[in-house]
Protein backbone atom coordinates (compact mmCIF):
# COMPACT_ATOMS: atom_id res chain seq x y z
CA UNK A 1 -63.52 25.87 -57.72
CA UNK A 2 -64.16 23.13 -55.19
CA UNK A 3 -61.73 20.50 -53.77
CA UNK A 4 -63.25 16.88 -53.32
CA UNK A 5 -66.73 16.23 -52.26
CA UNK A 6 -66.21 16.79 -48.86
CA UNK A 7 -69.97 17.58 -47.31
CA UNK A 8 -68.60 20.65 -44.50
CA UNK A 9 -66.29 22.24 -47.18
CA UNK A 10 -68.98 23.74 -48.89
CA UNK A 11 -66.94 27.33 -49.17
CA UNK A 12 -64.63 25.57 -51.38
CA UNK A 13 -61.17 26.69 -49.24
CA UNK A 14 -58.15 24.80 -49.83
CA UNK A 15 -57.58 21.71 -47.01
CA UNK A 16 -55.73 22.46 -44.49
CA UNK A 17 -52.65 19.90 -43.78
CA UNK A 18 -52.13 18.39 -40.05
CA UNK A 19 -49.37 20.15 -38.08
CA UNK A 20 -46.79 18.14 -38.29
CA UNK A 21 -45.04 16.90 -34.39
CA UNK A 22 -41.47 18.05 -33.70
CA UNK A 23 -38.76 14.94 -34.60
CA UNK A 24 -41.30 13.13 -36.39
CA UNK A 25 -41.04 12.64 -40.14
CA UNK A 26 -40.84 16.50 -41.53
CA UNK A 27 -40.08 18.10 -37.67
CA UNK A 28 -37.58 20.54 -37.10
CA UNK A 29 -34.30 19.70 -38.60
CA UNK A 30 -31.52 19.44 -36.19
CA UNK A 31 -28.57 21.85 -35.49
CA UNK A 32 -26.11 22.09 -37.98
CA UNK A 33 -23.33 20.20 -37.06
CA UNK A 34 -24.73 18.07 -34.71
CA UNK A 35 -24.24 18.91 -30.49
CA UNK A 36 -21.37 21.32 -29.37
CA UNK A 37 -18.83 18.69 -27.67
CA UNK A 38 -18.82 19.22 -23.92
CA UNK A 39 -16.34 21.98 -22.52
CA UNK A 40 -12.76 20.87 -21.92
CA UNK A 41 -12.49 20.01 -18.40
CA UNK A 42 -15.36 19.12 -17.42
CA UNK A 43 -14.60 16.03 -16.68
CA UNK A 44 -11.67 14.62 -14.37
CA UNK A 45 -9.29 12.50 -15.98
CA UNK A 46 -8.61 9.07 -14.97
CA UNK A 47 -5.63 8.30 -13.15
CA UNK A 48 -2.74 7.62 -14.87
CA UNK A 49 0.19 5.60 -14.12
CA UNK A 50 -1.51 3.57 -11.35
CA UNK A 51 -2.12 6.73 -8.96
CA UNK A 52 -4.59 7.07 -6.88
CA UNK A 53 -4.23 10.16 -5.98
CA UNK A 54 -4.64 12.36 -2.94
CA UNK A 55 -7.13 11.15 -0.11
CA UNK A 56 -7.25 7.97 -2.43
CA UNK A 57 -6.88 5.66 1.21
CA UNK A 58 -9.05 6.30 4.28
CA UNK A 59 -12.92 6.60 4.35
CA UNK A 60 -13.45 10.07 2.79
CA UNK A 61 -17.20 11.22 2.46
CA UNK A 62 -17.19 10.05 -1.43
CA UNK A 63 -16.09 6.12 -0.38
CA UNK A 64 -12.72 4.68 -0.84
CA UNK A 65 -11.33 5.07 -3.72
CA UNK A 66 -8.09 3.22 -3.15
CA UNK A 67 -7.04 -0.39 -2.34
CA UNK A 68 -8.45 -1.71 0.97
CA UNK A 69 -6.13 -1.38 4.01
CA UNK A 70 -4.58 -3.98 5.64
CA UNK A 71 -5.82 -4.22 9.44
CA UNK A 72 -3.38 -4.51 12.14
CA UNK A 73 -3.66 -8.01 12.51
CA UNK A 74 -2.01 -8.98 9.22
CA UNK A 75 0.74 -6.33 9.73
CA UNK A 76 1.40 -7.69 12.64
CA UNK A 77 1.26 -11.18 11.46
CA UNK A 78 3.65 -10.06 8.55
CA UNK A 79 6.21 -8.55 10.82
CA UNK A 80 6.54 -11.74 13.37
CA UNK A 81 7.34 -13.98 10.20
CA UNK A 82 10.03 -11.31 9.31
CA UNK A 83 11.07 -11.48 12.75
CA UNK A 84 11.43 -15.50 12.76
CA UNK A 85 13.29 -15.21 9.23
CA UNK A 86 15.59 -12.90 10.88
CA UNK A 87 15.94 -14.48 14.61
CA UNK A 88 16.42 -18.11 13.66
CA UNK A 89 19.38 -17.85 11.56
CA UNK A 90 21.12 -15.80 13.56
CA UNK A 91 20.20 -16.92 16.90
CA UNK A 92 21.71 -20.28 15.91
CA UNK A 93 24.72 -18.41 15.43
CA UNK A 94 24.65 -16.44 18.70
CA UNK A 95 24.09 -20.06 20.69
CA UNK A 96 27.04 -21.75 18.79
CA UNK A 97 29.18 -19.06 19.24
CA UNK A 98 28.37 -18.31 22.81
CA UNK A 99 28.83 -22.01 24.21
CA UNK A 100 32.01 -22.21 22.46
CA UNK A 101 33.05 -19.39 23.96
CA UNK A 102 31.77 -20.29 27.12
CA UNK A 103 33.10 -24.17 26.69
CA UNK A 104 36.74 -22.52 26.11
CA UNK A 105 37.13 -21.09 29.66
CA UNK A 106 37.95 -22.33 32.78
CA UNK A 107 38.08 -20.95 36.25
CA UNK A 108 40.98 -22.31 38.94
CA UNK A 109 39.49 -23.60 41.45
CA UNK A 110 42.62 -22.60 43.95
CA UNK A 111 42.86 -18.99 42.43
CA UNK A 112 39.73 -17.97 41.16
CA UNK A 113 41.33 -16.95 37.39
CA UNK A 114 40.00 -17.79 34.56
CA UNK A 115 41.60 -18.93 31.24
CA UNK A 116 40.75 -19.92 27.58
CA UNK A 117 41.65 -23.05 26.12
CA UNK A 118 41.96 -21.82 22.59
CA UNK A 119 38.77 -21.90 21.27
CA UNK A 120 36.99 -18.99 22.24
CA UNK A 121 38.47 -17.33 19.59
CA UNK A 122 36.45 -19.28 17.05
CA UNK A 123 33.45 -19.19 18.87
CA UNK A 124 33.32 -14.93 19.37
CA UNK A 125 33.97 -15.18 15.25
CA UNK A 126 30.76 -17.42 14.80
CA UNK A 127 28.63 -15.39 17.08
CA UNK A 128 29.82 -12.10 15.59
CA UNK A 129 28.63 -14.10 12.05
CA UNK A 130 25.34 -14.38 13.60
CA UNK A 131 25.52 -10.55 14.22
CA UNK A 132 26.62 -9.73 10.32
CA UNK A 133 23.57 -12.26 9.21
CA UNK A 134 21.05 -11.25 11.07
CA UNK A 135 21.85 -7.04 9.54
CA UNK A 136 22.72 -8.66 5.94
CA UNK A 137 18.74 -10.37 6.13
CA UNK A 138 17.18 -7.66 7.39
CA UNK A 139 18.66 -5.23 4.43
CA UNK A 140 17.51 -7.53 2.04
CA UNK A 141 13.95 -7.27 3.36
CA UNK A 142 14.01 -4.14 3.31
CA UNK A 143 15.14 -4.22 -0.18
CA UNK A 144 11.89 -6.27 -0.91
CA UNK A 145 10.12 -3.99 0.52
CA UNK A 146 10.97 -0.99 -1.06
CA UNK A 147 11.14 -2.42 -4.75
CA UNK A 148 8.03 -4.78 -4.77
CA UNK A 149 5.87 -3.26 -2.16
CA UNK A 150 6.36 -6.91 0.34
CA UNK A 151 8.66 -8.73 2.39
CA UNK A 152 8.38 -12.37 2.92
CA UNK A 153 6.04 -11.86 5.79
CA UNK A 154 3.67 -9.27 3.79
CA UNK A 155 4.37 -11.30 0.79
CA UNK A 156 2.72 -14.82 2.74
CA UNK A 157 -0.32 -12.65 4.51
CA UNK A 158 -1.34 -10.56 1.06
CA UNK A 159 -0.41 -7.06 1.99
CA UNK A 160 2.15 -4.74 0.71
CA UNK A 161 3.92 -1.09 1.88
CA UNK A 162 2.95 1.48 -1.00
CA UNK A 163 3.10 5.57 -1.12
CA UNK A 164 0.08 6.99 -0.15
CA UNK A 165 -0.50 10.26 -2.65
CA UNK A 166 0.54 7.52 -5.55
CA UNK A 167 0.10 3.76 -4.50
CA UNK A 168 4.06 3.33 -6.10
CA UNK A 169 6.45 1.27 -4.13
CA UNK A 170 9.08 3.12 -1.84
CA UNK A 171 11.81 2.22 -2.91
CA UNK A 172 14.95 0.59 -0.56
CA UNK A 173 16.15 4.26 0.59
CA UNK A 174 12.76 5.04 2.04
CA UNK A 175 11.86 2.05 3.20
CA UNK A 176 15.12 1.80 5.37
CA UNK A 177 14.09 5.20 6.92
CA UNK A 178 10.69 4.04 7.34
CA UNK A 179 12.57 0.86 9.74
CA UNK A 180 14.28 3.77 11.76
CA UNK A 181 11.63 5.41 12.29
CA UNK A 182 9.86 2.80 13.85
CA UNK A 183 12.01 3.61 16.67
CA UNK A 184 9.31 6.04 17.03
CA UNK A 185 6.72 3.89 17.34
CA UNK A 186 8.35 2.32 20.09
CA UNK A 187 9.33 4.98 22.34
CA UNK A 188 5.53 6.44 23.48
CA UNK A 189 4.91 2.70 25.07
CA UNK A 190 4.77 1.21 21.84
CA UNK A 191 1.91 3.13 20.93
CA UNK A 192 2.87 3.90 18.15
CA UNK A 193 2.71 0.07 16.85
CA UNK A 194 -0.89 0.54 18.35
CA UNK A 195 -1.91 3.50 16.23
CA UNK A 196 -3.47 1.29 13.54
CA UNK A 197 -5.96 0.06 15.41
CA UNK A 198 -8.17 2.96 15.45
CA UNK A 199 -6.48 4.86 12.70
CA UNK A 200 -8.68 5.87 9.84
CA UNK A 201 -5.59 5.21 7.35
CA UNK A 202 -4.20 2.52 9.75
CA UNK A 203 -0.74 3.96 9.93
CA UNK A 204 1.60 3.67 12.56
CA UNK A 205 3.31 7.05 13.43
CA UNK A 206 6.62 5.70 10.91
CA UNK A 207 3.72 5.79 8.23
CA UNK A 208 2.48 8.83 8.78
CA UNK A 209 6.02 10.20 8.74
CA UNK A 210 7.06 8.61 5.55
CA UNK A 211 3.97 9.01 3.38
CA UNK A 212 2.86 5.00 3.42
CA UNK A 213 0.42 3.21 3.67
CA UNK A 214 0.01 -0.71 4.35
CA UNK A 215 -2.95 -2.25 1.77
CA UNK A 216 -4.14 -5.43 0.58
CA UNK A 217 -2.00 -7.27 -2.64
C-alpha cells in the first residue's frame, strides 16, 4: 500500500504531520479555569476617606505622595492678613476709647490733681469693646480654621492647616491649642516661626506638636 505519488516515499510509510507550535491553532490547551487570581494582599489598597497616610508629606525616598506644602512665605503672608483683620477693628476701638479717656481728665494747674469730667467712663467701656472684639475675631478664625482647613488669610493665599497622618481638618478644639502653642514658637527667639524654612515638612515647632501640617488648597 502506497500513499500519493510522492517520488522519496518509496517505502510506502504513512506521512508524517508537522508538529504543531504551542498557542497556535491545535497548541496546548490552557489551564482549566483560566489563571489563579493573585494572592490577597498583594497589593496595597488605595486610600480611603481622603487619607494620605503616614509619611504622606515631606520628601520620602519614594516622592511625595501628599499635597504640596505651603512655603513659609505664604504662611506668613496668611498670618499678617489675619493679623490686619484682627488689629484694625479693634485698634479703632483702643484709639477711641483711649482719647476719650484721655480727653475726660484734667490736671490743676495750682495742685497738680487730676480729675474726670464724666466721660472717661464711656471711653474705658469702648476700649474694653475693642478688647472683647479683637478675642471674639480671633475665635472665629480659629473656628475656620479648624472646620475648613483656612482662615481668611490662608483662605486669600491658597493654603490650608490639615492633620498630617490623615490630611482631615483639625477641628476648632485643636486648632485653638495649636494658637497656644505658638507661644512656643516664640519663646526660642522666634525660631520657632523660623523652623519652616529649612524644615523638610515645613512645620513650625506648634506643628510638630499638634500633628499639622500647612499645604496648598
Amino acid at each position: 500500500m502506497t500513499y500519493g505519488n510522492d517520488p522519496y516515499n518509496q517505502g510506502g510509510y504513512p506521512p508524517q504531520q508537522p508538529p504543531q507550535q504551542p498557542g497556535g491553532q491545535g497548541g496546548y490547551p490552557p489551564p482549566q479555569g483560566g489563571y489563579p487570581p493573585p494572592p490577597q494582599g498583594s497589593y496595597p489598597s488605595p486610600p480611603q476617606g481622603g487619607q494620605y497616610g503616614p509619611g504622606a508629606y515631606g520628601p520620602p525616598s519614594g516622592g511625595y505622595g501628599g499635597p504640596e506644602l505651603a512655603h513659609w512665605g505664604l504662611r506668613v503672608g496668611s498670618y499678617l492678613i489675619d493679623a490686619l483683620i484682627v488689629g484694625i477693628p479693634s485698634g479703632i476701638l483702643y484709639m477711641i476709647g483711649g482719647s476719650m479717656t484721655a480727653s475726660s481728665l484734667q490736671v490743676d494747674p495750682n495742685t497738680g490733681e487730676v480729675t474726670s469730667t464724666g466721660g472717661g467712663g464711656i471711653g474705658v467701656i469702648i476700649y474694653l469693646l475693642g478688647f472683647v472684639v479683637a478675642i471674639g475675631v480671633t475665635l472665629w478664625l480659629k473656628y475656620q480654621e479648624g472646620t475648613t482647613g483656612q482662615t481668611v488669610g490662608k483662605k486669600v493665599l491658597g493654603i490650608k492647616t490639615v492633620k498630617e497622618q490623615t490630611g482631615e481638618y483639625i477641628g476648632f478644639g485643636m486648632a485653638f491649642v495649636r494658637s497656644l502653642c505658638h507661644i512656643i514658637d516664640g519663646l526660642p527667639c522666634y525660631i520657632g516661626f523660623l523652623w519652616p524654612l529649612w524644615d523638610a515638612k515645613r512645620q513650625t515647632f506648634a506643628d510638630k506638636i499638634v500633628g499639622t501640617v500647612v499645604v496648598r488648597a
